[in-house]
C-alpha atoms as a PDB file:
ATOM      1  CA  UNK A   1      93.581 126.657  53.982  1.00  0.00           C
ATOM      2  CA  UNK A   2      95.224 123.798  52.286  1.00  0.00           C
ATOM      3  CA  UNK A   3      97.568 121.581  53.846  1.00  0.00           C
ATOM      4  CA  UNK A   4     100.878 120.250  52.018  1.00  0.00           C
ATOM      5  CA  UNK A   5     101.496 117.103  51.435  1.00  0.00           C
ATOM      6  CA  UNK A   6     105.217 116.968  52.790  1.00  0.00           C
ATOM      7  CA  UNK A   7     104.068 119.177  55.839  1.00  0.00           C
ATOM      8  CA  UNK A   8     104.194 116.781  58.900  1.00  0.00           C
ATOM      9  CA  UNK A   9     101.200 115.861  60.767  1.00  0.00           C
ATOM     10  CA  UNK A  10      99.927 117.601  63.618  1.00  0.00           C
ATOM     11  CA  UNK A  11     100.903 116.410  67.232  1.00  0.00           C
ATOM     12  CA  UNK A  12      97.851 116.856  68.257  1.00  0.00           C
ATOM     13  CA  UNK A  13      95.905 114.819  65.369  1.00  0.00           C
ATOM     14  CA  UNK A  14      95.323 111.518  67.985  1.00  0.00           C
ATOM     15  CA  UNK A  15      95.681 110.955  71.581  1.00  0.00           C
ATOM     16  CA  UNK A  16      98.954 110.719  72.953  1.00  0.00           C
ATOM     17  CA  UNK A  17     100.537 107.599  73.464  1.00  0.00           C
ATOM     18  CA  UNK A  18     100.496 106.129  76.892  1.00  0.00           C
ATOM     19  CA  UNK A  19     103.018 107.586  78.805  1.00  0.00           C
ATOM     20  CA  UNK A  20     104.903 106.235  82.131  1.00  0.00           C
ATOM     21  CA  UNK A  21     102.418 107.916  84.420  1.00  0.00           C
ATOM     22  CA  UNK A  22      99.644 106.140  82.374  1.00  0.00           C
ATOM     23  CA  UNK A  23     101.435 102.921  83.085  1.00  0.00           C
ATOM     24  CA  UNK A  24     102.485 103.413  86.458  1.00  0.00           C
ATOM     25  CA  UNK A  25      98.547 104.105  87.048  1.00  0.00           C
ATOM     26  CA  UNK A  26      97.789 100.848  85.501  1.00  0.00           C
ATOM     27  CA  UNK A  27      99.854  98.648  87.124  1.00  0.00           C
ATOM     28  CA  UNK A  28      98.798 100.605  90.577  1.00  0.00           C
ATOM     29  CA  UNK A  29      94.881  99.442  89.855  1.00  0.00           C
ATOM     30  CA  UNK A  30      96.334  95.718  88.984  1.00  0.00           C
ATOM     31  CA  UNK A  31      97.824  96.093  92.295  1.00  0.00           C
ATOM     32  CA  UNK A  32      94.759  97.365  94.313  1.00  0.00           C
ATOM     33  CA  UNK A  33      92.895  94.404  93.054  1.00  0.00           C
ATOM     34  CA  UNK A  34      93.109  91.545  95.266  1.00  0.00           C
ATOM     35  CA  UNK A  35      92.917  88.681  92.422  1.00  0.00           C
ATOM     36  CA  UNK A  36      95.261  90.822  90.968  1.00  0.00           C
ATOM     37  CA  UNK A  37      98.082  90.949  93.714  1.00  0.00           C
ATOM     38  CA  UNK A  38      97.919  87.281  93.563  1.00  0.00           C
ATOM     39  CA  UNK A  39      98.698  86.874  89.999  1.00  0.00           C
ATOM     40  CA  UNK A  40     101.187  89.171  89.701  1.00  0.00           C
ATOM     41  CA  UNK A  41     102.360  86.889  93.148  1.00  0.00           C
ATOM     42  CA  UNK A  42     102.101  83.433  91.836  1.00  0.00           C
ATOM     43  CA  UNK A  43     103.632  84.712  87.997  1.00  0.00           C
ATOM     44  CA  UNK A  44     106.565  86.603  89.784  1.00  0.00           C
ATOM     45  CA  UNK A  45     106.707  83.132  91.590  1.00  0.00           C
ATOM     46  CA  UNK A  46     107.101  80.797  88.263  1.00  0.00           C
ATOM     47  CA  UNK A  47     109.273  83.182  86.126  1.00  0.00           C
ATOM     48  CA  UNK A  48     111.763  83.160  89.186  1.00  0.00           C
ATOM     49  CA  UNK A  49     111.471  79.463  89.378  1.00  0.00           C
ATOM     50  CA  UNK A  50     111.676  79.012  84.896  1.00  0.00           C
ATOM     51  CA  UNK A  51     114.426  81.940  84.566  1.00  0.00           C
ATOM     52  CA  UNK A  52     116.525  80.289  87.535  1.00  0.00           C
ATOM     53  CA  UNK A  53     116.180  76.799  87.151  1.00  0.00           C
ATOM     54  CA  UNK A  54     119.663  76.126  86.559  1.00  0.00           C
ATOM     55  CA  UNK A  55     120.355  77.791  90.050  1.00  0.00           C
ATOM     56  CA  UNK A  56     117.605  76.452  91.551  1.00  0.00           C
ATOM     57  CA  UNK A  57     117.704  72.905  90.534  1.00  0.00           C
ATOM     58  CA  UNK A  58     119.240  70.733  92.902  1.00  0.00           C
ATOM     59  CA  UNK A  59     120.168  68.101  90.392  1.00  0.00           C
ATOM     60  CA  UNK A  60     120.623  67.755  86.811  1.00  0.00           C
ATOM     61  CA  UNK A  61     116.888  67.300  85.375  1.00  0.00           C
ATOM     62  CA  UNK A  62     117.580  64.094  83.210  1.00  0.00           C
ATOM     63  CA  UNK A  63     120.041  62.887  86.576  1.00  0.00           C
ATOM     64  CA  UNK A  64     119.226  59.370  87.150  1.00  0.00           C
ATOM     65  CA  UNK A  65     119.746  57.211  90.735  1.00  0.00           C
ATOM     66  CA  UNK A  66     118.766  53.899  89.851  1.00  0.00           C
ATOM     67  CA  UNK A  67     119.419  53.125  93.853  1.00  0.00           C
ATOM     68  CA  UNK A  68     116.341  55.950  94.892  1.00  0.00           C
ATOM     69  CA  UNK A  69     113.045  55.444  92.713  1.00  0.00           C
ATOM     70  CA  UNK A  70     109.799  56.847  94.268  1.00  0.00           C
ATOM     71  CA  UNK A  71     111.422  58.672  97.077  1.00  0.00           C
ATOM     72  CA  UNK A  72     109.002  60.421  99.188  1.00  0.00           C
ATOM     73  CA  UNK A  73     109.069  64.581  99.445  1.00  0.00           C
ATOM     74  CA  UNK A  74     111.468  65.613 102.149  1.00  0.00           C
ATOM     75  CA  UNK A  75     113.968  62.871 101.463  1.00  0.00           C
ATOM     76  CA  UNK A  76     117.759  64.017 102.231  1.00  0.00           C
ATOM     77  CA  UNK A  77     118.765  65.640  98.372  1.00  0.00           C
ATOM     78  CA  UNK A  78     115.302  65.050  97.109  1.00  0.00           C
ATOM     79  CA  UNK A  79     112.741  68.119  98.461  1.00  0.00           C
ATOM     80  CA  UNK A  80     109.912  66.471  96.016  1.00  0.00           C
ATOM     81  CA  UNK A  81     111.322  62.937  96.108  1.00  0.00           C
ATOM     82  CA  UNK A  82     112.067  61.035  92.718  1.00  0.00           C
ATOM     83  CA  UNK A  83     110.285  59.478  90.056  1.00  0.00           C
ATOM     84  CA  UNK A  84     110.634  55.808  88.668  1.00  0.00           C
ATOM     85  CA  UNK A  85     114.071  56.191  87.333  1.00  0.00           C
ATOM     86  CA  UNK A  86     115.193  58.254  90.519  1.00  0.00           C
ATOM     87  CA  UNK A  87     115.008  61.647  89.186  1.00  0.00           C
ATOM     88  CA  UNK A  88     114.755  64.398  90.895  1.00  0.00           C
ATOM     89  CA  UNK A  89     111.361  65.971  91.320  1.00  0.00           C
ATOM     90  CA  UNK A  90     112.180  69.113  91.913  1.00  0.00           C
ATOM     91  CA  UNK A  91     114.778  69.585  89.394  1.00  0.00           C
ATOM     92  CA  UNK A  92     112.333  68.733  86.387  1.00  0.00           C
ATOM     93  CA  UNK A  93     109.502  70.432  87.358  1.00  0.00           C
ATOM     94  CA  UNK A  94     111.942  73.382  87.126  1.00  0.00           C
ATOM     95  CA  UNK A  95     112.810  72.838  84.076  1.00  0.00           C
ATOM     96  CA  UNK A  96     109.409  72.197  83.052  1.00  0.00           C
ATOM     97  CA  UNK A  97     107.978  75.455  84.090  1.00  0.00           C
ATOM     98  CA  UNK A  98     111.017  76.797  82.407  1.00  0.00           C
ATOM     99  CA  UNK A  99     110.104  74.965  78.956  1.00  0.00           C
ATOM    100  CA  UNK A 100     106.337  75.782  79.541  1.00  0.00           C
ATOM    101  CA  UNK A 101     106.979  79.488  79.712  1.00  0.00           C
ATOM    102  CA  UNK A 102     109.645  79.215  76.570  1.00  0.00           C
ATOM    103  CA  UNK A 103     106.435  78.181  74.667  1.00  0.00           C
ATOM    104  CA  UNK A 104     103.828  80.316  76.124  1.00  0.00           C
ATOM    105  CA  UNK A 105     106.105  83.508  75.041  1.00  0.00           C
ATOM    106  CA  UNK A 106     106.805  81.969  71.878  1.00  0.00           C
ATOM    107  CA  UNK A 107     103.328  80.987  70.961  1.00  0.00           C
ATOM    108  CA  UNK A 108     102.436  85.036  71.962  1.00  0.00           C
ATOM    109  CA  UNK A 109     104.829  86.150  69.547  1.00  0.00           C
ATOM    110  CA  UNK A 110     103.888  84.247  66.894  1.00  0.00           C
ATOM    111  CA  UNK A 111     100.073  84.508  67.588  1.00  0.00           C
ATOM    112  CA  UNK A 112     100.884  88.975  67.962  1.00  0.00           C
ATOM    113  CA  UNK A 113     103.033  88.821  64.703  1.00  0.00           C
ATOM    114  CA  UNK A 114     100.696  87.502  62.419  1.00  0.00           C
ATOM    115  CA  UNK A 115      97.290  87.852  64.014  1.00  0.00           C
ATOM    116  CA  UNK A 116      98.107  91.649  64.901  1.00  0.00           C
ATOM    117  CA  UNK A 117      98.876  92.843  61.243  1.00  0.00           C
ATOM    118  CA  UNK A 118      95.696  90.233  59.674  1.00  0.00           C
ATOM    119  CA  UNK A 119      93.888  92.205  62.254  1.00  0.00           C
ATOM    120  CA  UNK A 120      94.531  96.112  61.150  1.00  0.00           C
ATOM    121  CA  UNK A 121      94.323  94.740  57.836  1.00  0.00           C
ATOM    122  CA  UNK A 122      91.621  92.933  57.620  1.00  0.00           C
ATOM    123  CA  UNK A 123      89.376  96.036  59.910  1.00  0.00           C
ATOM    124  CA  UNK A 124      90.857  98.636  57.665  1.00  0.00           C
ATOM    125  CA  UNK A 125      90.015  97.314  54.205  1.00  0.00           C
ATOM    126  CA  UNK A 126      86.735  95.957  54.020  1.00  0.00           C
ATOM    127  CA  UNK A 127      87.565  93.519  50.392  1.00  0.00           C
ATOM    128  CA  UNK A 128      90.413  91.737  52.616  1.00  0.00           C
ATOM    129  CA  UNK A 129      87.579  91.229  55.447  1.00  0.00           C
ATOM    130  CA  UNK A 130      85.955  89.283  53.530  1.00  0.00           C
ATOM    131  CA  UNK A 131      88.735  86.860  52.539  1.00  0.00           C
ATOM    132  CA  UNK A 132      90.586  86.672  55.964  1.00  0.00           C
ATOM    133  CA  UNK A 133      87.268  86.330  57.921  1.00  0.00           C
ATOM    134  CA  UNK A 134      86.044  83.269  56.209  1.00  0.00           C
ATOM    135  CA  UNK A 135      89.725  81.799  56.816  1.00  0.00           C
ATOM    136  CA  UNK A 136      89.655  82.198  59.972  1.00  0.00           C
ATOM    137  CA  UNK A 137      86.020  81.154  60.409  1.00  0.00           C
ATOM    138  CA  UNK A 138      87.429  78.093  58.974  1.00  0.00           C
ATOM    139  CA  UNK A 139      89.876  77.454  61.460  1.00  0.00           C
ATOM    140  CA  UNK A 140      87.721  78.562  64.751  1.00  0.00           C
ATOM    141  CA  UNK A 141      85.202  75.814  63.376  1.00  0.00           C
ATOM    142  CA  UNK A 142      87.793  73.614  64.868  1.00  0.00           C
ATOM    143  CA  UNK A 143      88.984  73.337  68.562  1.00  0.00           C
ATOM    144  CA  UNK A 144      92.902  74.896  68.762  1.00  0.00           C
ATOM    145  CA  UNK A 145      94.241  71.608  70.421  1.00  0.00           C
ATOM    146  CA  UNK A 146      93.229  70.040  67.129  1.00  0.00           C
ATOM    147  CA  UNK A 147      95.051  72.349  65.006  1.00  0.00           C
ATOM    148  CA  UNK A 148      98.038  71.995  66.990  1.00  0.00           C
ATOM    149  CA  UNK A 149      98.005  68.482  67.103  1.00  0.00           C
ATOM    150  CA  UNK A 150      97.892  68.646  63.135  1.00  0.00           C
ATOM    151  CA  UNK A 151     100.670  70.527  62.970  1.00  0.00           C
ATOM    152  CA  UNK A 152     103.000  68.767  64.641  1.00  0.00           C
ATOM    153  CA  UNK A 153     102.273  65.846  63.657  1.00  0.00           C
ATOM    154  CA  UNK A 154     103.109  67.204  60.217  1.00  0.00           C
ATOM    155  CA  UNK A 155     106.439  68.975  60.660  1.00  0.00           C
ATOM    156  CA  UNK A 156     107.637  66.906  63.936  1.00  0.00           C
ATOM    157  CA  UNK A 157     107.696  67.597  67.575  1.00  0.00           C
ATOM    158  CA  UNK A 158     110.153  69.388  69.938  1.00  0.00           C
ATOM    159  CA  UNK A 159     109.898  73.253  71.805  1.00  0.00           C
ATOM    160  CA  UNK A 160     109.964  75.212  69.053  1.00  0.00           C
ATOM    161  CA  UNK A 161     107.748  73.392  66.307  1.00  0.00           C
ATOM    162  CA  UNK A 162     104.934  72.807  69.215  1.00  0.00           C
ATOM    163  CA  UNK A 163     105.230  76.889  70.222  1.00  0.00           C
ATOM    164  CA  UNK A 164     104.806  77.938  66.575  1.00  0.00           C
ATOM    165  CA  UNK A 165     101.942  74.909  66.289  1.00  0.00           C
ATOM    166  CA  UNK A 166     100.149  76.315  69.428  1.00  0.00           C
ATOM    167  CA  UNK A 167     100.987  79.824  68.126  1.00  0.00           C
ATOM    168  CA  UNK A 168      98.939  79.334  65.282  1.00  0.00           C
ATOM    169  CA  UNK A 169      96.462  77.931  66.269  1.00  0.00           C
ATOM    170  CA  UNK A 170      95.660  81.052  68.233  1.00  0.00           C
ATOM    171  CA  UNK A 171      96.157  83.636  65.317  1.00  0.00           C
ATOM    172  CA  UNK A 172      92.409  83.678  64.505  1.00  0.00           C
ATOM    173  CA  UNK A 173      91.160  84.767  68.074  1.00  0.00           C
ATOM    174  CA  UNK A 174      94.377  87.597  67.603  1.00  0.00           C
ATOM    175  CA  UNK A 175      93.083  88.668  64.255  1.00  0.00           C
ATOM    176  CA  UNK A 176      89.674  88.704  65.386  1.00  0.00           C
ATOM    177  CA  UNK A 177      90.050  90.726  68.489  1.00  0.00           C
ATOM    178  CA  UNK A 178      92.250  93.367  66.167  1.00  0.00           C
ATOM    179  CA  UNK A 179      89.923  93.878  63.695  1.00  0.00           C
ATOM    180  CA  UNK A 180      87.124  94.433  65.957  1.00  0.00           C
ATOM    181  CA  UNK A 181      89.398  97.152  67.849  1.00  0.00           C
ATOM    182  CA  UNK A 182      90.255  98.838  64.037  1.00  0.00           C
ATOM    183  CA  UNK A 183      86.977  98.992  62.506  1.00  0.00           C
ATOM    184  CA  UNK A 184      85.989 100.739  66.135  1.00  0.00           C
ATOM    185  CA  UNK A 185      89.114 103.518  65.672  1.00  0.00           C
ATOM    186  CA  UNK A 186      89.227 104.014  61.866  1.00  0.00           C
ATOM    187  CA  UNK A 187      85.831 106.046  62.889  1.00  0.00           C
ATOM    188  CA  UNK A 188      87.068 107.895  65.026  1.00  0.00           C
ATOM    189  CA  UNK A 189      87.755 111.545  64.526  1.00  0.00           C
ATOM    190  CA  UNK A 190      91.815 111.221  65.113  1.00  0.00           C
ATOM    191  CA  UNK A 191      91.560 109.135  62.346  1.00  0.00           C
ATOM    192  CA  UNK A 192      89.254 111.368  60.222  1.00  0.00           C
ATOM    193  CA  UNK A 193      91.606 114.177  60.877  1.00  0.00           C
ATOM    194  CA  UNK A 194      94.630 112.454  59.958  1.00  0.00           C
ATOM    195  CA  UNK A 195      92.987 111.409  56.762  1.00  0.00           C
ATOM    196  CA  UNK A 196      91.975 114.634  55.872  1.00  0.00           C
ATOM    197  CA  UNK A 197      95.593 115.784  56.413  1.00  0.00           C
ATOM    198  CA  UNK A 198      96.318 113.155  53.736  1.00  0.00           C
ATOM    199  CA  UNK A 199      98.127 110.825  55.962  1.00  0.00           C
ATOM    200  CA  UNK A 200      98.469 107.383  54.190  1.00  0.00           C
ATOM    201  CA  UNK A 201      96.670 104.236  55.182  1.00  0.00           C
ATOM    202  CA  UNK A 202     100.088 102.996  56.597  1.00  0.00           C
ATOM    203  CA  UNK A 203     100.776 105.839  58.486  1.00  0.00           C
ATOM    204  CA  UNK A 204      97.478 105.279  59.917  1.00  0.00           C
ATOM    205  CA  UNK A 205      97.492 101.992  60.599  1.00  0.00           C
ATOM    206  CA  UNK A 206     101.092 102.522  62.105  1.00  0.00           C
ATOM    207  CA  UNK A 207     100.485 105.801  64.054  1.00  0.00           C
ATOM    208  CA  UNK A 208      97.057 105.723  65.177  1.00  0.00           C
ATOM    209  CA  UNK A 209      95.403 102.820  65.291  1.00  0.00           C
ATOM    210  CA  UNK A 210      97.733  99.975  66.381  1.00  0.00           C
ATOM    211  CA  UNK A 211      99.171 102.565  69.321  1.00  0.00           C
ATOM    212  CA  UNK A 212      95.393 102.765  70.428  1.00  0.00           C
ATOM    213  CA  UNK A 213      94.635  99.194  70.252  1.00  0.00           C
ATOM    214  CA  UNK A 214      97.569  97.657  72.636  1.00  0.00           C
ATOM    215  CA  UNK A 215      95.629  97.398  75.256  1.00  0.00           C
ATOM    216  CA  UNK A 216      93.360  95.190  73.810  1.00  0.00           C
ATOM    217  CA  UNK A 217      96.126  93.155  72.378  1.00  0.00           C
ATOM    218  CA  UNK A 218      97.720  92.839  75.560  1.00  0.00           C
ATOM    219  CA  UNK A 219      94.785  91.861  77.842  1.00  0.00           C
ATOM    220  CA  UNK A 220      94.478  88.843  74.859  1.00  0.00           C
ATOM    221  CA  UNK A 221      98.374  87.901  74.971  1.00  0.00           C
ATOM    222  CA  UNK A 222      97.471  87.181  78.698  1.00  0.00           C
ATOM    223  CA  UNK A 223      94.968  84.727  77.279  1.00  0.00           C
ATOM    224  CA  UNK A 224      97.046  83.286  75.065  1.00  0.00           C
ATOM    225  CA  UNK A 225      99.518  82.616  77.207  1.00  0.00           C
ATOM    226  CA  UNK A 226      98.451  80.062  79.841  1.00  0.00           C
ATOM    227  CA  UNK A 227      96.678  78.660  76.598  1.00  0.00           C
ATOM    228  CA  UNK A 228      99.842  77.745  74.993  1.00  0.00           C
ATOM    229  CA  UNK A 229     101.289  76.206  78.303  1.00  0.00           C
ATOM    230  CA  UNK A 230      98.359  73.566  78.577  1.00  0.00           C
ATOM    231  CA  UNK A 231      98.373  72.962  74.726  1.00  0.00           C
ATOM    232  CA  UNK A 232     102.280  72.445  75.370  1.00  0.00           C
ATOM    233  CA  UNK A 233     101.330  70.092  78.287  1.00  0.00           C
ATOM    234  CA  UNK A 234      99.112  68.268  76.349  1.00  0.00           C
ATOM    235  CA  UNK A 235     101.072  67.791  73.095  1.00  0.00           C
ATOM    236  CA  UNK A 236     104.116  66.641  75.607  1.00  0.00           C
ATOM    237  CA  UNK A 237     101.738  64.022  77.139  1.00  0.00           C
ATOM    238  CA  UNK A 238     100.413  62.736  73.998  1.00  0.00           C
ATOM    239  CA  UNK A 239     103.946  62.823  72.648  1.00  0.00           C
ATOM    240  CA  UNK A 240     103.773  65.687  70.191  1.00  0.00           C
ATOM    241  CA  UNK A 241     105.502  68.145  71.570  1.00  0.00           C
ATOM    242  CA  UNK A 242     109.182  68.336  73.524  1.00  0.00           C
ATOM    243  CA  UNK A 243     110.867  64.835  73.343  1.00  0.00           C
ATOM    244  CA  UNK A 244     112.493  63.345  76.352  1.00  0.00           C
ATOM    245  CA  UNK A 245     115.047  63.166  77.956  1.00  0.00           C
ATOM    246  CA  UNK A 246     114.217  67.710  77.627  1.00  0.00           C
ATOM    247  CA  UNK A 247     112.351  68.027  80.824  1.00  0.00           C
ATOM    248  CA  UNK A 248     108.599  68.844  80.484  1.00  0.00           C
ATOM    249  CA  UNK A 249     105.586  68.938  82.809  1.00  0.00           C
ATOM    250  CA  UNK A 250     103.125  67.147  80.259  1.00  0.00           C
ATOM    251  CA  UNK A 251     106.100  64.595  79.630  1.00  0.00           C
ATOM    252  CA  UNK A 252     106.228  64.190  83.293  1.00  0.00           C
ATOM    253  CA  UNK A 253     102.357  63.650  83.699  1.00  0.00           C
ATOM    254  CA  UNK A 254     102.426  61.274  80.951  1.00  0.00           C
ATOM    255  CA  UNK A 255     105.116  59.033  82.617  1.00  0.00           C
ATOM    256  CA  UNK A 256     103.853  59.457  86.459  1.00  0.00           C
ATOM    257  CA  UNK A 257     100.084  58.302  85.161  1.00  0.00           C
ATOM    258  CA  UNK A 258     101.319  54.235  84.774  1.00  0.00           C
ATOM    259  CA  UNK A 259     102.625  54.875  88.529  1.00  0.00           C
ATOM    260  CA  UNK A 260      99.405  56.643  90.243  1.00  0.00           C
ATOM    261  CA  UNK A 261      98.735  53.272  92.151  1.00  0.00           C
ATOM    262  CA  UNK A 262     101.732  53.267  93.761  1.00  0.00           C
ATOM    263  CA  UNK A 263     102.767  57.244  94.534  1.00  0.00           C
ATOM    264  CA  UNK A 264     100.831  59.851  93.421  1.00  0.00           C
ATOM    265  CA  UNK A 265     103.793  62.410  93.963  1.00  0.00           C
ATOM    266  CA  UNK A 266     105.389  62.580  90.408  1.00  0.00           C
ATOM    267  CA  UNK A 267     102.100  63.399  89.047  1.00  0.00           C
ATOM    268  CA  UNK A 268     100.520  66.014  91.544  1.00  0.00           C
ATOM    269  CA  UNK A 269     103.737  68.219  91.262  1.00  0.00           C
ATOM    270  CA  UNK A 270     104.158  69.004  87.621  1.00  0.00           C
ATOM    271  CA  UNK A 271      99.970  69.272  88.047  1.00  0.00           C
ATOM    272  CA  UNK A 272     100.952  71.796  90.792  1.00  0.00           C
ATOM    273  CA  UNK A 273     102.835  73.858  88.609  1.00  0.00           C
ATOM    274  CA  UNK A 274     100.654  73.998  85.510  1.00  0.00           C
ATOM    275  CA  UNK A 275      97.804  74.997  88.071  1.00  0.00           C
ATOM    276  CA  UNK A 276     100.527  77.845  89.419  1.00  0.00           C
ATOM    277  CA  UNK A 277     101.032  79.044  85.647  1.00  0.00           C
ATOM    278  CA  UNK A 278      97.688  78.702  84.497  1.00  0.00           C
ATOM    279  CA  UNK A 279      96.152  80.497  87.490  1.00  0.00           C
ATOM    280  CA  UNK A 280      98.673  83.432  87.494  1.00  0.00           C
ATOM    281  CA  UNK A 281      98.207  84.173  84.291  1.00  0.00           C
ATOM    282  CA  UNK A 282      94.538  84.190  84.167  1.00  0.00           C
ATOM    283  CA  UNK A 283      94.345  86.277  87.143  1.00  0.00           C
ATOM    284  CA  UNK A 284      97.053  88.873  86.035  1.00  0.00           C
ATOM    285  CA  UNK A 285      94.902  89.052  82.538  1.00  0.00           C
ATOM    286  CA  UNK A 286      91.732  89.781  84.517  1.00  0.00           C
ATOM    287  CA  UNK A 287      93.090  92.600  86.675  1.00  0.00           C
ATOM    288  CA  UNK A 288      94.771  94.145  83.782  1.00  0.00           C
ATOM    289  CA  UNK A 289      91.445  93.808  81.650  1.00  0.00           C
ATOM    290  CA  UNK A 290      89.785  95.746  84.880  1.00  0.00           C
ATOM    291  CA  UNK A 291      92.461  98.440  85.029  1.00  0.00           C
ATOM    292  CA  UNK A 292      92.370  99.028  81.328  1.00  0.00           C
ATOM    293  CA  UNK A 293      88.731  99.405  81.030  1.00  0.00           C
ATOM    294  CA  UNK A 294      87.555 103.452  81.023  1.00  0.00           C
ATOM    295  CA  UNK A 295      84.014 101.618  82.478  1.00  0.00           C
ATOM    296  CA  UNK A 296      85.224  99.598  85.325  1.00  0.00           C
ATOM    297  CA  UNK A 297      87.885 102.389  86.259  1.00  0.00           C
ATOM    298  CA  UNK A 298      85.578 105.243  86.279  1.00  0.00           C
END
C-alpha cells in the first residue's frame, strides 16, 4: 500500500512528547535526591534574591557614604557593612547576582540558538560534519575564557556584549553534545518510519529528533549556566565585562582585592554568592542528569 504524499503522518510514527505527568515525575526524582533538594534550595534562593533586588536592596547599589567606609556586617543600615567608598554590601551583591544571572540566561540562549541547530545539522548531514566539526575543533583547542576575553576586547565590554562573548564561546560544547544525540536518533526506527512515509529532512529534524533530544540539551544548559556566571565574574574583574558604577560581583572582587589587608568582608561576600550560584546550579544539573537517565532511574 502506498502512502500519499499530502496524507499526514501517523501519530504514532515517534514517541510522544513528554507530557506533564512525564515532567511532574522528573522533577519528583530531582526532588528525592538529596544534592538535588539543595540545588533546587540554594537556586530558588539566588533567583529570589536577582529577580527582587530592587525590593530587597536596602540602598541604592552605586549609594555612596563617604562618612561609613569599611563598616563591619551588622552595622545599623548596613547588614554586610560597606566597602571603601561606603557602599552598601548588601545592596550590590544583589544586584550582582541579579547581573550574573542576566548573563548566565543570556549566554544559554545564545549558546541553545546557535549550537542547537549546528548540532541537528551537522548529525543529520554527514558533508556539513565535516566542515562544522573541524570549526569547532578549532575553537575547543582553546580554553572558553580565552575566547571570551577576545571578544570583548574586540567589540567592547558591558552585560550584553560579555553574555553573547561567553555565549559563544560555549556554542561548540552545544553543537557537539547535539550532534552526538542526532546521529544516535536519525537511526532509530521512528525516524526510519517517518522517512519511509516521505517526511522531509525538516520535518524530521523539527518533529522527531530535536523533541527527543531536550533532555540532553537541557542537562547541558545547566552546565552552561554557572559557566557563564564565572566567565562574567572574571571578565568584570579583569575589566572586560560590565563597567562600573553597574553593580557586579567580579567588579566587586576586583575592587575589595587592594583592601584584603585591612577587611576581608567586601571580598568574601560577592565570593559567597558566586559560590551560592555556582553550586546551585551544578547540583540542580546533576540531579536532573540522574532523573533523566532511563539507566540510573531504572
Amino acid at each position: 500500500m502506498t502512502v500519499s504524499e499530502n496524507e499526514p503522518l501517523a501519530p504514532d510514527t515517534a514517541p510522544p512528547g513528554p507530557t506533564a505527568a512525564v515532567r511532574a515525575r522528573v522533577l519528583r526524582r530531582v526532588w528525592a535526591n538529596p544534592l538535588g533538594k539543595v540545588g533546587v534550595v540554594l537556586l530558588l534562593i539566588v533567583i529570589t534574591a536577582g529577580v527582587f533586588a530592587p525590593v530587597l536592596a536596602p540602598h541604592p547599589p552605586a549609594e555612596v557614604h563617604f562618612s561609613m567606609p569599611f563598616q563591619n556586617p551588622g552595622t545599623v543600615g548596613f547588614a554586610l557593612g560597606t566597602d571603601d567608598l561606603g557602599r552598601d554590601i548588601l545592596s550590590r551583591v544583589l544586584y550582582g547576582t541579579r547581573a550574573s544571572l542576566a548573563v548566565g540566561a543570556l549566554a544559554v540562549l545564545c549558546a541553545v540558538g546557535v549550537g542547537v541547530p549546528m548540532g541537528l545539522l551537522a548529525g543529520y548531514w554527514r558533508w556539513l560534519d565535516t566542515v562544522l566539526s573541524r570549526v569547532t575543533d578549532v575553537l575547543l583547542a582553546f580554553p572558553f575564557v580565552m575566547i571570551a576575553v577576545g571578544l570583548t576586547a574586540i567589540y567592547g565590554g558591558g552585560l550584553t556584549q560579555a553574555a553573547i562573548a561567553l555565549g559563544i564561546a560555549q556554542v561548540p560544547v552545544m553543537m557537539r553534545v547535539v550532534r552526538a544525540e542526532t546521529l544516535r536518533l536519525k537511526e532509530t526506527d521512528f525516524v526510519s518510519a517517518a522517512r519511509a512515509m516521505h517526511a522531509g529532512p525538516v520535518r524530521i529534524l523539527g518533529e522527531h529528533i530535536l523533541p527527543n533530544a531536550l533532555a540532553p540539551i537541557i542537562v547541558q544548559a545547566t552546565v552552561i549556566m554557572p559557566t557563564a556566571v564565572l566567565g562574567e565574574a572574571i571578565l568584570s574583574f579583569l575589566g572586560l565585562g560590565i563597567k562600573p558604577p553597574a553593580p557586579s560581583l567580579g567588579i566587586m572582587l576586583s575592587d575589595a582585592q587592594q583592601y584584603l589587608m585591612r577587611t576581608a568582608w567586601p571580598g568574601i561576600f560577592p565570593g559567597v554568592a558566586l559560590l551560592l550560584i555556582c553550586l546551585g546550579f551544578n547540583l540542580f544539573g546533576d540531579a536532573l542528569r540522574d532523573a533523566l537517565d532511563p539507566k540510573t532511574s531504572r
